[in-house]
C-alpha atoms as a PDB file:
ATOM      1  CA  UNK A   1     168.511  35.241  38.590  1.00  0.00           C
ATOM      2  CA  UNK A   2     171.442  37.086  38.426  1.00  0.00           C
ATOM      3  CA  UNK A   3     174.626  35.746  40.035  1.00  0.00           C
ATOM      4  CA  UNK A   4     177.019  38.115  42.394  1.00  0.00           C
ATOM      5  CA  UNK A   5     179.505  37.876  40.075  1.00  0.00           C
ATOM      6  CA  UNK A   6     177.510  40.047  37.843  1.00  0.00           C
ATOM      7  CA  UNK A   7     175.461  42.031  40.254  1.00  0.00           C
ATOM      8  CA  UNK A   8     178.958  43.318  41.387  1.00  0.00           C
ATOM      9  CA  UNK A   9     179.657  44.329  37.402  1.00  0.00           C
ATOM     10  CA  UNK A  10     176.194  46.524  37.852  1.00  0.00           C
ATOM     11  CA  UNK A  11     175.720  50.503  38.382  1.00  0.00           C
ATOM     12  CA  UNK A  12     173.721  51.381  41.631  1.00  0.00           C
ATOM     13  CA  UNK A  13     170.564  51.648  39.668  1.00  0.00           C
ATOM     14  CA  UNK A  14     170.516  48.766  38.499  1.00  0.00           C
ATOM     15  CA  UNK A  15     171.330  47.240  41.904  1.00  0.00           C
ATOM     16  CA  UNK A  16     169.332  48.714  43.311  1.00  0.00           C
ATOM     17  CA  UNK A  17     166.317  47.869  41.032  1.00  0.00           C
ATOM     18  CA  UNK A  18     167.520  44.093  41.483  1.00  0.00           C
ATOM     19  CA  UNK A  19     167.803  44.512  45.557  1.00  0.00           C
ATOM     20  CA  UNK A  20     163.980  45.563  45.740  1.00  0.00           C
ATOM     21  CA  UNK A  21     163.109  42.309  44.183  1.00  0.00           C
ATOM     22  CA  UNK A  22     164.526  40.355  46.851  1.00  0.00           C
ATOM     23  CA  UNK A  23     163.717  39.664  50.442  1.00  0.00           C
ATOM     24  CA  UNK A  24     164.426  42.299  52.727  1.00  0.00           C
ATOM     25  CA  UNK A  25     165.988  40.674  55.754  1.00  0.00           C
ATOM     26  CA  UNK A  26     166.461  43.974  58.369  1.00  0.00           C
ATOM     27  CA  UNK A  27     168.506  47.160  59.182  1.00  0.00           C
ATOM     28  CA  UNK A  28     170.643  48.364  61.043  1.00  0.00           C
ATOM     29  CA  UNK A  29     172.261  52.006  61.924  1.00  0.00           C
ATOM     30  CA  UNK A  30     175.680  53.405  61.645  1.00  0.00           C
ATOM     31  CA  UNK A  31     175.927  57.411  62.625  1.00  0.00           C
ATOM     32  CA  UNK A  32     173.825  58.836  59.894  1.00  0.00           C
ATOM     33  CA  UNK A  33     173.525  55.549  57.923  1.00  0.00           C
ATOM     34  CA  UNK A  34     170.930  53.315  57.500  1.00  0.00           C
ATOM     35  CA  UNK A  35     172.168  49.519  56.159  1.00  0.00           C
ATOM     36  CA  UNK A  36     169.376  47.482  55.180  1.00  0.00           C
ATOM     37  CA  UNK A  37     169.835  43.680  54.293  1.00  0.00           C
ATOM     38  CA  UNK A  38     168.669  41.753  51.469  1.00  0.00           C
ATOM     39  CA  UNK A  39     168.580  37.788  50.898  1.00  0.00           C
ATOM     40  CA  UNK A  40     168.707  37.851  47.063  1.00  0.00           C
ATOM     41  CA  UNK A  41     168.757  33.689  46.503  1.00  0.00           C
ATOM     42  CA  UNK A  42     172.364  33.328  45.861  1.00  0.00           C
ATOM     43  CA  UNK A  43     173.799  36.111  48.351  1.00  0.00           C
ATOM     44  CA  UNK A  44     173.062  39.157  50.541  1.00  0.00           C
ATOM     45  CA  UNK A  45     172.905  42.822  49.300  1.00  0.00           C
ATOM     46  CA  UNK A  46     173.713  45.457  51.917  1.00  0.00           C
ATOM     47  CA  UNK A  47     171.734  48.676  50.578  1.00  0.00           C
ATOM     48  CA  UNK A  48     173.467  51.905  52.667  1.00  0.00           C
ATOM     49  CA  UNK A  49     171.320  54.994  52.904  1.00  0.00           C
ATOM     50  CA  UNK A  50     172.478  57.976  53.667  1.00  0.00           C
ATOM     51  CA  UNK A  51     169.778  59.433  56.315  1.00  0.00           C
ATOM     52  CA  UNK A  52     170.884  63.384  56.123  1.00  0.00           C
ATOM     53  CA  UNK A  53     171.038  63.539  52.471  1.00  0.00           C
ATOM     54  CA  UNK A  54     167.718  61.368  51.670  1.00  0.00           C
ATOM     55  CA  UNK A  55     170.136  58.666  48.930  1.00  0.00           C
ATOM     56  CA  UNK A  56     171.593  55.200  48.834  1.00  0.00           C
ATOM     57  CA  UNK A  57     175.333  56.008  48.840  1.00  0.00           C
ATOM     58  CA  UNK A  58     175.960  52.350  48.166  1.00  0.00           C
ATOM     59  CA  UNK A  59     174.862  48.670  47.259  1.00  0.00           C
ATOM     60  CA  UNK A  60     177.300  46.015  47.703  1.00  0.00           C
ATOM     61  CA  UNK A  61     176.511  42.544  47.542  1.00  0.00           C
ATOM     62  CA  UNK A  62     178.543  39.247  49.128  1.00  0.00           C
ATOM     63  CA  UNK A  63     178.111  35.828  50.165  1.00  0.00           C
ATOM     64  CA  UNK A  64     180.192  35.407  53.049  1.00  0.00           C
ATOM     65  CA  UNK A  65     178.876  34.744  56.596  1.00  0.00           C
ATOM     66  CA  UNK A  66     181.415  37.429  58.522  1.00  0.00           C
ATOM     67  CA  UNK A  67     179.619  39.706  57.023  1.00  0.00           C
ATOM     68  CA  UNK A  68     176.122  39.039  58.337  1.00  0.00           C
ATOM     69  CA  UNK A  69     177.793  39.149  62.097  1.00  0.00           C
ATOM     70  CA  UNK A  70     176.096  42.728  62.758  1.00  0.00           C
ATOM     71  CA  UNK A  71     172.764  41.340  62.170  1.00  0.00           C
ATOM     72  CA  UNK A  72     173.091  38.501  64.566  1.00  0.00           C
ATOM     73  CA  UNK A  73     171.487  40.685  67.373  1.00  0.00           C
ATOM     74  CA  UNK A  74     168.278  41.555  65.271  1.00  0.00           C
ATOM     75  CA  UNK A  75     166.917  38.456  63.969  1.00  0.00           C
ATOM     76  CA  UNK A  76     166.367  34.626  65.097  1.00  0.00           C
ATOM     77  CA  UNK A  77     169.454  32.332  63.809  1.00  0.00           C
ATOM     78  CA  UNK A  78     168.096  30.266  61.231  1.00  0.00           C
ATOM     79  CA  UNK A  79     166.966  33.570  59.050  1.00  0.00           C
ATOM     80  CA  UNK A  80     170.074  34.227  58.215  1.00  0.00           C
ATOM     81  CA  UNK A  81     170.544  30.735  55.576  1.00  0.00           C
ATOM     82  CA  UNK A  82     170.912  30.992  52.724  1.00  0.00           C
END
């Protein structure tokens, strides 16, 4: 398990080969973004796609609740616990 600490410290490969071993959670869309969620144990990942260029543009990963606030309207309450 890694902790966020030092899946912060990692290139987008590599967090990105650590996101797809988690639990994908759901997505949501943003313009010409796709940001899918991932419950990784210890904290979330946010994976952002960029639709119109076919590539992840960016993987950050966090712990805090705010941040899980756009997801509120796609899933049940207690999926979101972490």
């Amino acid at each position: 398990m890694v902790s966020l600490f030092r899946f912060l410290d990692l290139d987008i490969n590599e967090k990105a080969n650590y996101v797809w071993q988690g639990t994908y959670i759901a997505t949501r869309t943003e313009t010409d973004k796709r940001i899918l969620l991932y419950n990784l144990g210890e904290f979330y990942a946010e994976v952002v796609y960029d639709a119109l260029n076919n590539e992840i543009t960016y993987i950050k990963g966090f712990r805090a609740n705010s941040h899980l606030v756009p997801y509120m309207n796609l899933l049940p309450y207690d999926s979101l616990s972490l």
